[in-house]
N, C-alpha and C. Protein backbone atom coordinates (compact mmCIF):
# COMPACT_ATOMS: atom_id res chain seq x y z
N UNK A 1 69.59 -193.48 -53.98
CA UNK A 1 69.17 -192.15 -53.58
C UNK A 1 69.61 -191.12 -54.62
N UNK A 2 70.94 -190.94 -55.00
CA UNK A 2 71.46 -190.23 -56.38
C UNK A 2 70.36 -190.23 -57.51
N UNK A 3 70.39 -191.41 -58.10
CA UNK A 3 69.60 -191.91 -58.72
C UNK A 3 68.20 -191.09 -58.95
N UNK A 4 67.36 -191.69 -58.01
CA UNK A 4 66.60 -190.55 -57.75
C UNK A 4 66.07 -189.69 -57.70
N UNK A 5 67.18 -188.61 -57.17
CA UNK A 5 67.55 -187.25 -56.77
C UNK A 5 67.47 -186.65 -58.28
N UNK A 6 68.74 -187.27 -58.97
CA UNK A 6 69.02 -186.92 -60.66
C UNK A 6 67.69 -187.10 -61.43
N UNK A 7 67.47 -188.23 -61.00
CA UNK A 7 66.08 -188.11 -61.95
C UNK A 7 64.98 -187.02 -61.69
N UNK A 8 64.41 -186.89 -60.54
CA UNK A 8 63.71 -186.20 -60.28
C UNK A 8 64.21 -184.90 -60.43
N UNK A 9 65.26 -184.28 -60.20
CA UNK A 9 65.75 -183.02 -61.21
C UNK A 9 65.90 -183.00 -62.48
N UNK A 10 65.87 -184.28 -63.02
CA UNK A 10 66.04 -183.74 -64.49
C UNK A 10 64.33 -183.43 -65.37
N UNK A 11 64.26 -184.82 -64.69
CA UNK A 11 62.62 -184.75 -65.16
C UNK A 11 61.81 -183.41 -64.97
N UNK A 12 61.98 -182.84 -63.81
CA UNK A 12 60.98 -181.36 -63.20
C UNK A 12 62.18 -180.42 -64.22
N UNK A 13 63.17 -180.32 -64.38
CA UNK A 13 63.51 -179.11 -65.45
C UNK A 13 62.85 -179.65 -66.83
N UNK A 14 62.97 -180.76 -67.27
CA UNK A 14 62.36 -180.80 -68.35
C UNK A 14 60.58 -180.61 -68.69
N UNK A 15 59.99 -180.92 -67.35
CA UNK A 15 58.63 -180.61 -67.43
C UNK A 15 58.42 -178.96 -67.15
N UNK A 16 59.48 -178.17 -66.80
CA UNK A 16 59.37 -176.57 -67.09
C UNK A 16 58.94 -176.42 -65.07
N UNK A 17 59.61 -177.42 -64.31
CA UNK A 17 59.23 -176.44 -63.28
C UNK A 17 60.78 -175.83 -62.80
N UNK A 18 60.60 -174.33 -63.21
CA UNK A 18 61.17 -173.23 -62.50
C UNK A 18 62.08 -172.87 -61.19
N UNK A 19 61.40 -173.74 -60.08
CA UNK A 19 61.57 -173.83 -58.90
C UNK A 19 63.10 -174.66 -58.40
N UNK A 20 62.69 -175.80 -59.18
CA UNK A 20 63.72 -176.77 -59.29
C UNK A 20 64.71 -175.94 -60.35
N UNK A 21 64.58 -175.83 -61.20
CA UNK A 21 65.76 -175.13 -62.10
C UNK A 21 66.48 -174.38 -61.59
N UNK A 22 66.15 -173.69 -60.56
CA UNK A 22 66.88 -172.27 -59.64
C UNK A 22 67.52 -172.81 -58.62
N UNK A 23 66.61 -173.86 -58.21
CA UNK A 23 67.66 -174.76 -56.95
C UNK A 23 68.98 -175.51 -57.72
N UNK A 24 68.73 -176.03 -59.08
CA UNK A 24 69.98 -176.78 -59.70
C UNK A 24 70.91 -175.43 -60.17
N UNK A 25 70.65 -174.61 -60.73
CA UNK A 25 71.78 -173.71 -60.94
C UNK A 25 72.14 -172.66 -60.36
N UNK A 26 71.27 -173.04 -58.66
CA UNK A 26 71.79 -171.82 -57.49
C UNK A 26 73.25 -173.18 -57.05
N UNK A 27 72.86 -174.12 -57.16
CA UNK A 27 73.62 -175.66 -56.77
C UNK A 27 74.72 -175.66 -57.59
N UNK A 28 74.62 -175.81 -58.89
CA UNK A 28 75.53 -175.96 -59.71
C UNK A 28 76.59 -174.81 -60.03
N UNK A 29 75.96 -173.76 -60.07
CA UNK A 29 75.99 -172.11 -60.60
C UNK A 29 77.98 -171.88 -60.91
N UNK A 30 78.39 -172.05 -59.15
CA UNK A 30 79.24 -171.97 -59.22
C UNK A 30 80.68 -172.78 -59.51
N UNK A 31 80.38 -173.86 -59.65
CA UNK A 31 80.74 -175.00 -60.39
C UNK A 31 81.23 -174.91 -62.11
N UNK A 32 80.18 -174.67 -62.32
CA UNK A 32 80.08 -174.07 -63.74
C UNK A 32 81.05 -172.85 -64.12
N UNK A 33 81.45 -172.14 -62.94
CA UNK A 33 81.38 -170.79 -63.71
C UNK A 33 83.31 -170.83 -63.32
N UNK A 34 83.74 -171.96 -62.34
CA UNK A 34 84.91 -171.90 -62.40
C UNK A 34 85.47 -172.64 -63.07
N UNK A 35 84.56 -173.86 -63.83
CA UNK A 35 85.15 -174.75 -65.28
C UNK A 35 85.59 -173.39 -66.14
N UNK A 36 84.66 -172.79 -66.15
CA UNK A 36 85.09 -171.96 -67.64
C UNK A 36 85.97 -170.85 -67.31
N UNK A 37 86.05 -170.03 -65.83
CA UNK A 37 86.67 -169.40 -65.94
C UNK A 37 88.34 -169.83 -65.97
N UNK A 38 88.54 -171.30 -65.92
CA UNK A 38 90.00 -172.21 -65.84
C UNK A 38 90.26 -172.21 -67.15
N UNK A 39 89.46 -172.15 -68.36
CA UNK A 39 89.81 -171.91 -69.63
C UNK A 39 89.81 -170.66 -70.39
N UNK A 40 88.69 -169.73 -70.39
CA UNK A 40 88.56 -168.48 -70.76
C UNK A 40 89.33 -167.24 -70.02
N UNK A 41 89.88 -167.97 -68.78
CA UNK A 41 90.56 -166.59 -67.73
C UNK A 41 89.93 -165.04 -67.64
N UNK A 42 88.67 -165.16 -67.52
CA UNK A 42 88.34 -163.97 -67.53
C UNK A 42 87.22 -164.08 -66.87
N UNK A 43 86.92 -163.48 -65.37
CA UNK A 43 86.09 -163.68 -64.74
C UNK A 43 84.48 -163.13 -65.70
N UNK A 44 84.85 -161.71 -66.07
CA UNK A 44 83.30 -161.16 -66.44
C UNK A 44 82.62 -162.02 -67.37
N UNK A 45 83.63 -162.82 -68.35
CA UNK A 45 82.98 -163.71 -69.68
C UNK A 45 82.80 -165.03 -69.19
N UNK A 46 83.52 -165.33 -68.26
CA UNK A 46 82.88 -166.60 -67.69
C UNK A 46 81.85 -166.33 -66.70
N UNK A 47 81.88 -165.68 -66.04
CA UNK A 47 80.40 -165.34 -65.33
C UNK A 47 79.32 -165.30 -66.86
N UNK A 48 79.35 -164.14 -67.38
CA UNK A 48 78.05 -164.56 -68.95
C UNK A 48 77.98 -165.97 -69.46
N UNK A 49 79.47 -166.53 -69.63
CA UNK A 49 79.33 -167.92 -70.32
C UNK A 49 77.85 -169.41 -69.56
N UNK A 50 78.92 -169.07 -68.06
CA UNK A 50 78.06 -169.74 -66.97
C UNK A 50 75.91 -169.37 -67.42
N UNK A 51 76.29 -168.27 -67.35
CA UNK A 51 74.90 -167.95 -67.34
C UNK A 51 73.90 -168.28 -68.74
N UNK A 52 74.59 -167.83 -69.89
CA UNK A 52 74.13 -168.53 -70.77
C UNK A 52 74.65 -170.28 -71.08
N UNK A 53 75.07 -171.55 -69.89
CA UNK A 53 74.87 -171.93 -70.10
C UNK A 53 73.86 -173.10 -69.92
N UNK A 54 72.92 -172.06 -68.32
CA UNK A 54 71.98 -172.63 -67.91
C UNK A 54 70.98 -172.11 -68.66
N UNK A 55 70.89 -170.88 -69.53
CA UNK A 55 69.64 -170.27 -70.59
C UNK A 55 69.75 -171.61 -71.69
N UNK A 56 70.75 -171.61 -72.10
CA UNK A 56 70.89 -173.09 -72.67
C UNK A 56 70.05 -174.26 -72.31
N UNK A 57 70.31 -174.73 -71.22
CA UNK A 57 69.98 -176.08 -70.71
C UNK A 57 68.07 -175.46 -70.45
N UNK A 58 67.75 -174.12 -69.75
CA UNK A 58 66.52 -174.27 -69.89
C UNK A 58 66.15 -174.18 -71.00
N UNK A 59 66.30 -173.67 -72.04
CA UNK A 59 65.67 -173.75 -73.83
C UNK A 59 66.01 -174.80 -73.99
N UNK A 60 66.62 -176.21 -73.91
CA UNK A 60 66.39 -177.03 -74.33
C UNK A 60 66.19 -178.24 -73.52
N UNK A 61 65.42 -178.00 -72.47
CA UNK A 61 65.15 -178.80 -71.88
C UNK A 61 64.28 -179.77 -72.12
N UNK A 62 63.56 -179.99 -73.43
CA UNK A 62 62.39 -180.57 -73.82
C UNK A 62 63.13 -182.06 -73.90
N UNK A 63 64.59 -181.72 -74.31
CA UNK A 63 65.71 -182.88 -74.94
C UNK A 63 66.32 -183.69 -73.48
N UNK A 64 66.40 -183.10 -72.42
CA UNK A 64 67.06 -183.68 -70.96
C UNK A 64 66.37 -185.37 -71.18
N UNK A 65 67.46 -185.92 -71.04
CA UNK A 65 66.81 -187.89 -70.49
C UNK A 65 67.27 -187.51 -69.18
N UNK A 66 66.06 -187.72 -68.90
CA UNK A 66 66.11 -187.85 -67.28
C UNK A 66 66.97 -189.02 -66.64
N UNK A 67 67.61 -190.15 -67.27
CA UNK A 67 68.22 -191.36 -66.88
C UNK A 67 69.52 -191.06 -67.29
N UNK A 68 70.08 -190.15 -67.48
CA UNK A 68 71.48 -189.42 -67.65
C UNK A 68 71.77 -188.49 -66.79
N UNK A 69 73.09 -188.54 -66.42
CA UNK A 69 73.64 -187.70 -65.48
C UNK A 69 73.19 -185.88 -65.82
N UNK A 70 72.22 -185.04 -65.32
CA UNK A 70 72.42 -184.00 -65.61
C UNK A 70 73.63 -182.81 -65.64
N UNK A 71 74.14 -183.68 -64.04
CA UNK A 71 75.59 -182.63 -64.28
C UNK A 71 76.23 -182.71 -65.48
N UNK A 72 76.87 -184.18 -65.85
CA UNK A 72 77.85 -183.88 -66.84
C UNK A 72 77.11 -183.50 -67.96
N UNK A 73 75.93 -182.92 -67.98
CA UNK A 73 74.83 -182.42 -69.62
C UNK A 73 75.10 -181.40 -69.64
N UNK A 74 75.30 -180.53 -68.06
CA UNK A 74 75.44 -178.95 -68.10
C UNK A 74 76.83 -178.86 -68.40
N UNK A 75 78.22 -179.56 -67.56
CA UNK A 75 79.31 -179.41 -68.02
C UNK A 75 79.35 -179.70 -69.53
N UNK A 76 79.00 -180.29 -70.01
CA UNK A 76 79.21 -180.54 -71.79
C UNK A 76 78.75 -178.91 -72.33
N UNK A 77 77.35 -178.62 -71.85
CA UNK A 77 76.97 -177.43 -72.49
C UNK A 77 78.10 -176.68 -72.49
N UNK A 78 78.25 -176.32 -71.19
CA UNK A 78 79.58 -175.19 -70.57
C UNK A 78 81.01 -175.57 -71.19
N UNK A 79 81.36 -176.42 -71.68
CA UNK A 79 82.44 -176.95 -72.17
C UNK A 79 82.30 -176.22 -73.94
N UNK A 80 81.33 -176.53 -74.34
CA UNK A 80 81.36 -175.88 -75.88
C UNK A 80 80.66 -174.71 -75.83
N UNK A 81 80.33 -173.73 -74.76
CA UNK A 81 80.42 -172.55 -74.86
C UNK A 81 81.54 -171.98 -74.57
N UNK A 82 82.19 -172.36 -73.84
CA UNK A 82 83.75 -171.98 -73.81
C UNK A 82 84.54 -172.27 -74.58
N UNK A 83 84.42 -173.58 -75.53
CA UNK A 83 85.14 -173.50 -76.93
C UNK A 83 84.63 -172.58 -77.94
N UNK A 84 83.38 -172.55 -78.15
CA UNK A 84 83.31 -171.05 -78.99
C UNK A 84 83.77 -169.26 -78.66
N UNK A 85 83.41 -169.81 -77.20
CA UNK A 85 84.13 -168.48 -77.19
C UNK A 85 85.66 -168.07 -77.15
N UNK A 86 86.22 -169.30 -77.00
CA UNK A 86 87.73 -168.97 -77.31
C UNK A 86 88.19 -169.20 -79.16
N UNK A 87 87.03 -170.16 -79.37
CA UNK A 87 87.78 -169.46 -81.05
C UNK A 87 87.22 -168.18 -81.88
N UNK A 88 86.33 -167.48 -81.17
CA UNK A 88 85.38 -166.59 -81.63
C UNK A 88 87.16 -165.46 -81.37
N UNK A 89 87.37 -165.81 -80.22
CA UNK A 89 88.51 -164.80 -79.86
C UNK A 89 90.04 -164.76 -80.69
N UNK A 90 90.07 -166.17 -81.00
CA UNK A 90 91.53 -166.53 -81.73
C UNK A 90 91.01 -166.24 -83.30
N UNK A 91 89.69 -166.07 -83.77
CA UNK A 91 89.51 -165.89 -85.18
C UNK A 91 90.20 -164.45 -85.35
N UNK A 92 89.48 -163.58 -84.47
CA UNK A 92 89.53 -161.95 -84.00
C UNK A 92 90.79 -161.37 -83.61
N UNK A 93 91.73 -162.05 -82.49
CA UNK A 93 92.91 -161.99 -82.69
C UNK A 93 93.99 -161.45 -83.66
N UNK A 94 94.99 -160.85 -83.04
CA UNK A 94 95.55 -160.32 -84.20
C UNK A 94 97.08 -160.26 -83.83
N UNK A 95 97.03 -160.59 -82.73
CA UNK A 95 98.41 -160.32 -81.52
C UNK A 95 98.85 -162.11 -81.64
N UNK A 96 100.00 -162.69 -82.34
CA UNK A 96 100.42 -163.99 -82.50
C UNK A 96 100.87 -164.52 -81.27
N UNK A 97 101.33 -163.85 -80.12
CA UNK A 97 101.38 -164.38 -78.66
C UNK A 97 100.18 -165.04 -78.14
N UNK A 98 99.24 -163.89 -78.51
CA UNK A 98 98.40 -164.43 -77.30
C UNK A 98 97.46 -165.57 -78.38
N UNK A 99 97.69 -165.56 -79.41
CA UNK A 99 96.86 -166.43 -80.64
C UNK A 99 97.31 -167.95 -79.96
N UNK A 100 98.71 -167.49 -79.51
CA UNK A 100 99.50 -169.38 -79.27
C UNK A 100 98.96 -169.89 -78.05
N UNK A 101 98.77 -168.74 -77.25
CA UNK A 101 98.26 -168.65 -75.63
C UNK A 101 96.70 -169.28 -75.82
N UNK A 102 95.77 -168.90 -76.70
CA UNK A 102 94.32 -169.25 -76.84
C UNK A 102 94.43 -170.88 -77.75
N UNK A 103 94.78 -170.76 -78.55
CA UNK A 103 95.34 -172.36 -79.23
C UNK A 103 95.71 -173.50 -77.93
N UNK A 104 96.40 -172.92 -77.26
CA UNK A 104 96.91 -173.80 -75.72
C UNK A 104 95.53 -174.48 -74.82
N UNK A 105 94.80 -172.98 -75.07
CA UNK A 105 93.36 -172.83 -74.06
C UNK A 105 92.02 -174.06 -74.29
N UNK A 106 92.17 -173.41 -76.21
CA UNK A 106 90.98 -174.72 -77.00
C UNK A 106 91.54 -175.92 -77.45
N UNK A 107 92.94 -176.52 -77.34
CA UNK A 107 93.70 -177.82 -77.17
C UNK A 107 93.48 -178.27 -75.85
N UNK A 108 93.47 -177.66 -74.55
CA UNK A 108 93.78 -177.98 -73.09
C UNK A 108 92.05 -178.29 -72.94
N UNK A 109 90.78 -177.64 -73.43
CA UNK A 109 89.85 -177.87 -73.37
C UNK A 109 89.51 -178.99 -74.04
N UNK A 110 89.67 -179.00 -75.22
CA UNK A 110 89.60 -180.34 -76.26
C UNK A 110 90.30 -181.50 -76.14
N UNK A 111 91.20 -181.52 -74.47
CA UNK A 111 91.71 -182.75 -74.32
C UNK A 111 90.67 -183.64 -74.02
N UNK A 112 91.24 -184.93 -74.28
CA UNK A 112 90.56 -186.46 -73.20
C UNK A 112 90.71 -186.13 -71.73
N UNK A 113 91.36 -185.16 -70.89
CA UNK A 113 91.37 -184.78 -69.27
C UNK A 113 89.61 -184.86 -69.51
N UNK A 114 89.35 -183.47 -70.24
CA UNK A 114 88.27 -182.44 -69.87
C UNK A 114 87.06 -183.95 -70.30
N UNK A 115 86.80 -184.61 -71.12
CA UNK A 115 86.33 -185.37 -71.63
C UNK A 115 86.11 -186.68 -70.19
N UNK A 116 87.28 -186.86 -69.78
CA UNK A 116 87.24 -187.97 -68.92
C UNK A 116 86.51 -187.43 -67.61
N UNK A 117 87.03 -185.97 -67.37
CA UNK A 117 86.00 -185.44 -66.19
C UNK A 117 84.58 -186.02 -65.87
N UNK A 118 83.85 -185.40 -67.45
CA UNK A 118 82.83 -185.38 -67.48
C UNK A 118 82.11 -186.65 -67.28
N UNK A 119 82.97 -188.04 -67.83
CA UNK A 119 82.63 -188.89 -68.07
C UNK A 119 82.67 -189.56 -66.22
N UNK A 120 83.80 -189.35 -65.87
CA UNK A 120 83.37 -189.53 -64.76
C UNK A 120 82.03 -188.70 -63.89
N UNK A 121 81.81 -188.05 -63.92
CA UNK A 121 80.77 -187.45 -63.33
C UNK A 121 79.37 -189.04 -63.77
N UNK A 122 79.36 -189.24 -64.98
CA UNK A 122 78.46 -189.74 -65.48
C UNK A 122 78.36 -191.50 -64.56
N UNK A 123 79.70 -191.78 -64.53
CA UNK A 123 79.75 -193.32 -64.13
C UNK A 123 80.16 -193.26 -62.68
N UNK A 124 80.26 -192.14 -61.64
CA UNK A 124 80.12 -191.95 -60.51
C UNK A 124 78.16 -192.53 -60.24
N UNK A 125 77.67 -191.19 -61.05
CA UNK A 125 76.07 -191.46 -61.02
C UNK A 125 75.75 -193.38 -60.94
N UNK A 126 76.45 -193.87 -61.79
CA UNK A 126 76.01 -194.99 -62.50
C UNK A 126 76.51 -196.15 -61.01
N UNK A 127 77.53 -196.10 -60.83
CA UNK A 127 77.51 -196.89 -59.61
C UNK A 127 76.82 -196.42 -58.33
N UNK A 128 76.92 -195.04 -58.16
CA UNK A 128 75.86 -195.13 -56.68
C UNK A 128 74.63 -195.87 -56.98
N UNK A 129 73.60 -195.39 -58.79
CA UNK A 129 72.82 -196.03 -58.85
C UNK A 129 72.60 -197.68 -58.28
N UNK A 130 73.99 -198.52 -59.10
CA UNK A 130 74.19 -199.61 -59.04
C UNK A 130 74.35 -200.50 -57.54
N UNK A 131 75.05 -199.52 -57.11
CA UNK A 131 74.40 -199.76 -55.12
C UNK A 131 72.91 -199.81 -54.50
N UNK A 132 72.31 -198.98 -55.05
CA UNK A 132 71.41 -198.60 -54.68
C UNK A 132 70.38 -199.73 -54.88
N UNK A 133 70.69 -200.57 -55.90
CA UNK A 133 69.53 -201.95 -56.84
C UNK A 133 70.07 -202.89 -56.03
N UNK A 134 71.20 -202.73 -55.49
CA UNK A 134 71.76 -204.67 -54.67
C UNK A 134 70.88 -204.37 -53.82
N UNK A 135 70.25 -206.19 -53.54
CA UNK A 135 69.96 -205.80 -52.03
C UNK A 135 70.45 -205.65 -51.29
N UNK A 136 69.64 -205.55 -50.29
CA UNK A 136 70.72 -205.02 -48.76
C UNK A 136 71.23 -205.38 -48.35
N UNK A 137 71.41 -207.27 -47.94
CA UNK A 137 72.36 -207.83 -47.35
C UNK A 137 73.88 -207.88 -47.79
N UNK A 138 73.30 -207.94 -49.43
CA UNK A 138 74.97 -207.54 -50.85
C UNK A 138 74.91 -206.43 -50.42
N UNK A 139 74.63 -205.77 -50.31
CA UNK A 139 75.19 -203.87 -50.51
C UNK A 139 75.88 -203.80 -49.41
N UNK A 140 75.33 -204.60 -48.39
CA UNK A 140 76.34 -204.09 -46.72
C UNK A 140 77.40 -204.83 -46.81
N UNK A 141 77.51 -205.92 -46.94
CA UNK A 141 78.85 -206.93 -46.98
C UNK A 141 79.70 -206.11 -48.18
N UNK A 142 79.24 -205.89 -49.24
CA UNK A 142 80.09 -205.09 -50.47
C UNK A 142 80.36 -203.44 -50.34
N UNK A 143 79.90 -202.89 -49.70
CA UNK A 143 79.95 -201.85 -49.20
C UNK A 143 81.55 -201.93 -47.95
N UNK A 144 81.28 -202.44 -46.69
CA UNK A 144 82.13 -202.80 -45.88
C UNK A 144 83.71 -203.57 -46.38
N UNK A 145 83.40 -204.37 -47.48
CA UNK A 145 84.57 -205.33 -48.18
C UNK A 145 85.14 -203.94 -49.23
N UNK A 146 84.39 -203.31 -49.55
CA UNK A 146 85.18 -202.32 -50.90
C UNK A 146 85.47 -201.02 -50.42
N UNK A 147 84.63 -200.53 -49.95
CA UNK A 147 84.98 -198.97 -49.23
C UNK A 147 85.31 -198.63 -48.00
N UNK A 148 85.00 -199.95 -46.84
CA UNK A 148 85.80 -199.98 -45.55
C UNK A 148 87.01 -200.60 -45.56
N UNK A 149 87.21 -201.36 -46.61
CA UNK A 149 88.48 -202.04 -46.42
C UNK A 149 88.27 -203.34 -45.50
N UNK A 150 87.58 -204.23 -44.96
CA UNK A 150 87.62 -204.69 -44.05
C UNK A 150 87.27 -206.55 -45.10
N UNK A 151 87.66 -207.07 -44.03
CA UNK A 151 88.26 -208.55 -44.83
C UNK A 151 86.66 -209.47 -44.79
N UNK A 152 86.75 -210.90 -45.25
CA UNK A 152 85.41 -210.96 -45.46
C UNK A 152 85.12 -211.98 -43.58
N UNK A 153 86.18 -212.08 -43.30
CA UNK A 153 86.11 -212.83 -41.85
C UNK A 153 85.89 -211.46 -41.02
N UNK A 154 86.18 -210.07 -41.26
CA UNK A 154 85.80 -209.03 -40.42
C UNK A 154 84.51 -208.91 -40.58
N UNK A 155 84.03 -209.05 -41.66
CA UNK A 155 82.56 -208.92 -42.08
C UNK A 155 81.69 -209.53 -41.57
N UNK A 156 82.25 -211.26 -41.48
CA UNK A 156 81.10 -212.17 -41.05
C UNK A 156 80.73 -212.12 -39.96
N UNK A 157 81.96 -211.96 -38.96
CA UNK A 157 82.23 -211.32 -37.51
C UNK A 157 81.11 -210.26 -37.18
N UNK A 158 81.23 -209.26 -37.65
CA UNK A 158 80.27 -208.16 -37.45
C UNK A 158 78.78 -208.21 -37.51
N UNK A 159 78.47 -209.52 -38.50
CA UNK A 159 77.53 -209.71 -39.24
C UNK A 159 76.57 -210.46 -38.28
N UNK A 160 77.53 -211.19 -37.88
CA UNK A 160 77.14 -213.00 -37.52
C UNK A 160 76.90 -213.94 -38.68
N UNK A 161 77.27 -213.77 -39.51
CA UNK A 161 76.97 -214.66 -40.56
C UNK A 161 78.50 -215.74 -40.94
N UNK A 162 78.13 -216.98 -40.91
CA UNK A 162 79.82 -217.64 -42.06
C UNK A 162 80.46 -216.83 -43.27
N UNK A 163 81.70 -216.71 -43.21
CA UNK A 163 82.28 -216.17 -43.94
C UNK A 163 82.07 -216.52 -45.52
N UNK A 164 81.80 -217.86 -45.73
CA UNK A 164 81.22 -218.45 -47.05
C UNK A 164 80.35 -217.19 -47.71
N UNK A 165 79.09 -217.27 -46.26
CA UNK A 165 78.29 -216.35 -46.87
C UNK A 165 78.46 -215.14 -47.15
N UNK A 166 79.31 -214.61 -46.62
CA UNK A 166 80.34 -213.21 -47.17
C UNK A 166 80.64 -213.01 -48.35
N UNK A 167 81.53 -214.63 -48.71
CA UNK A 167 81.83 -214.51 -49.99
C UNK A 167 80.83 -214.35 -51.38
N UNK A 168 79.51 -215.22 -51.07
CA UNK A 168 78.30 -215.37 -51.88
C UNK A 168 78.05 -214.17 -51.99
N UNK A 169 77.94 -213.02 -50.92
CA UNK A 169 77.14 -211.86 -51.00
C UNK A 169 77.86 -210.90 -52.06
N UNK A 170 79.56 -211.33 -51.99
CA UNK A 170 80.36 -210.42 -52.23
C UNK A 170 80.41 -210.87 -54.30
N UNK A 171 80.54 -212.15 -54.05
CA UNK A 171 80.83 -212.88 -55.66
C UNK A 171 79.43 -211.95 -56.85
N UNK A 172 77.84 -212.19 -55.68
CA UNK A 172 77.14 -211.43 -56.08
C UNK A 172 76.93 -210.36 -56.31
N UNK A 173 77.54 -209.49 -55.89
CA UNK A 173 77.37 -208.31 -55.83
C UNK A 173 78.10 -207.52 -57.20
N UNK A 174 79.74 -208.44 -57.41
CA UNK A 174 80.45 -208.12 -58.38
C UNK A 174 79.95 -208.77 -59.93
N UNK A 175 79.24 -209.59 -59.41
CA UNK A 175 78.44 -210.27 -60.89
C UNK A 175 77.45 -208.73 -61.50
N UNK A 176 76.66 -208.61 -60.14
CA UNK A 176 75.35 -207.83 -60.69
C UNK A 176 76.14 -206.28 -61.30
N UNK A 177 77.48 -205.49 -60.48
CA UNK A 177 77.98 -204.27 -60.97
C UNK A 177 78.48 -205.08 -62.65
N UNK A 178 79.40 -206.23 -62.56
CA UNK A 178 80.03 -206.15 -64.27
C UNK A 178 78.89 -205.99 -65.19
N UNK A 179 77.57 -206.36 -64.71
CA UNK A 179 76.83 -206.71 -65.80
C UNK A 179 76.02 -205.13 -66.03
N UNK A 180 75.93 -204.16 -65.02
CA UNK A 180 75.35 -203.00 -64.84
C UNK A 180 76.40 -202.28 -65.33
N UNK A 181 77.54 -202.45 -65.49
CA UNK A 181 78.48 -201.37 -66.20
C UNK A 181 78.83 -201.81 -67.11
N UNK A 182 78.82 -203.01 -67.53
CA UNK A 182 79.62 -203.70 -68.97
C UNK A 182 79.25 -202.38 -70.23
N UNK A 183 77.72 -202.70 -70.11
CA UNK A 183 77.09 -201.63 -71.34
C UNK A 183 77.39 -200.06 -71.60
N UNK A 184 77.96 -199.40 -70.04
CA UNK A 184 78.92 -198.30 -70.00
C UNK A 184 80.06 -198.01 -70.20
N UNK A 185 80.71 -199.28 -70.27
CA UNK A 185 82.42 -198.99 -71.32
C UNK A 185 82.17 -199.85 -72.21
N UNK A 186 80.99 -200.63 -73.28
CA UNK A 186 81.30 -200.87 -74.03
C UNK A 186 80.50 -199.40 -74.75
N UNK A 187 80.23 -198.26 -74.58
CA UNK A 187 79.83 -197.43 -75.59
C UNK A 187 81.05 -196.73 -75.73
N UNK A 188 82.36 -196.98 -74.64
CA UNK A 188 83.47 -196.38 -75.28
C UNK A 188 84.37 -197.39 -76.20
């Protein structure tokens, strides 16, 4: 359903419909605008930042892959508009306090945290997808065994099925995610 959802928003901003664009950054809007105001500390420039960084994402929407997480596309945007605007500020600077204070700001932004955020956003997408492709009998037994907590004899119980077959559903299920994510940490 994510899946989906993402696609079909990314795709309609990139084909220029409007409608959808206003629903993603009436959705997103504020999201956005408290990433940056956690680095820039300044509500009025992170409110502009936010805003130019959905003028952003619509001017270049021709570039959106629709099979990529759009959130973490807008957080990336919003992430290096807020690094320019904090070195635009530390170039300009002239006061060596607050120079050490903004250095703190575009280091704390330029960490692996801010990086791993995003990245999670991306491989959140990637496993709901990856739920979404098991079939159904794997998805319920693996679903119930991983996020209910519940054992594979609670399962079969519930199920009516032998616990064997619990295990098959379950062995399967972890075959089909290693092989659907392998190719997502081997690009790191």
């Amino acid at each position: 359903m994510a899946e989906n959802s993402n696609k079909f928003i990314a795709q309609s901003i990139k084909d220029g419909n409007e409608k959808v664009f206003a629903a993603f950054m009436a959705a997103e809007f504020n999201n956005i605008l408290h990433f940056i105001n956690h680095f820039v500390k300044h509500t009025a420039i992170a409110n502009d930042l936010a805003q130019e960084t959905f003028i952003s994402l619509w001017f270049s929407r021709e570039t959106i892959n629709p099979d990529q997480n759009l959130r973490s596309y807008i957080f990336r945007i919003a992430k290096n508009k807020s690094l320019n605007q904090l070195r635009e500020k530390y170039i300009c600077c002239t006061d060596s306090l607050e120079k050490k204070y903004l250095n703190l700001s575009i280091n704390s932004l330029m960490s692996e945290q801010v990086d791993a955020g995003i990245m999670a956003l991306e491989l959140e997408e990637l496993i709901e997808r990856t739920y979404s492709q098991l079939p159904e009998t794997y998805r319920e037994s693996f679903i119930l065994s991983r996020k209910m907590g519940m054992t594979y004899e609670e399962i079969a119980r519930s199920k009516n099925l032998d616990v064997k077959t619990i295990e098959y559903h379950i062995s399967k299920s972890l075959k089909f995610f290693r092989k659907r994510l392998s190719g997502y940490f081997k690009i790191f």
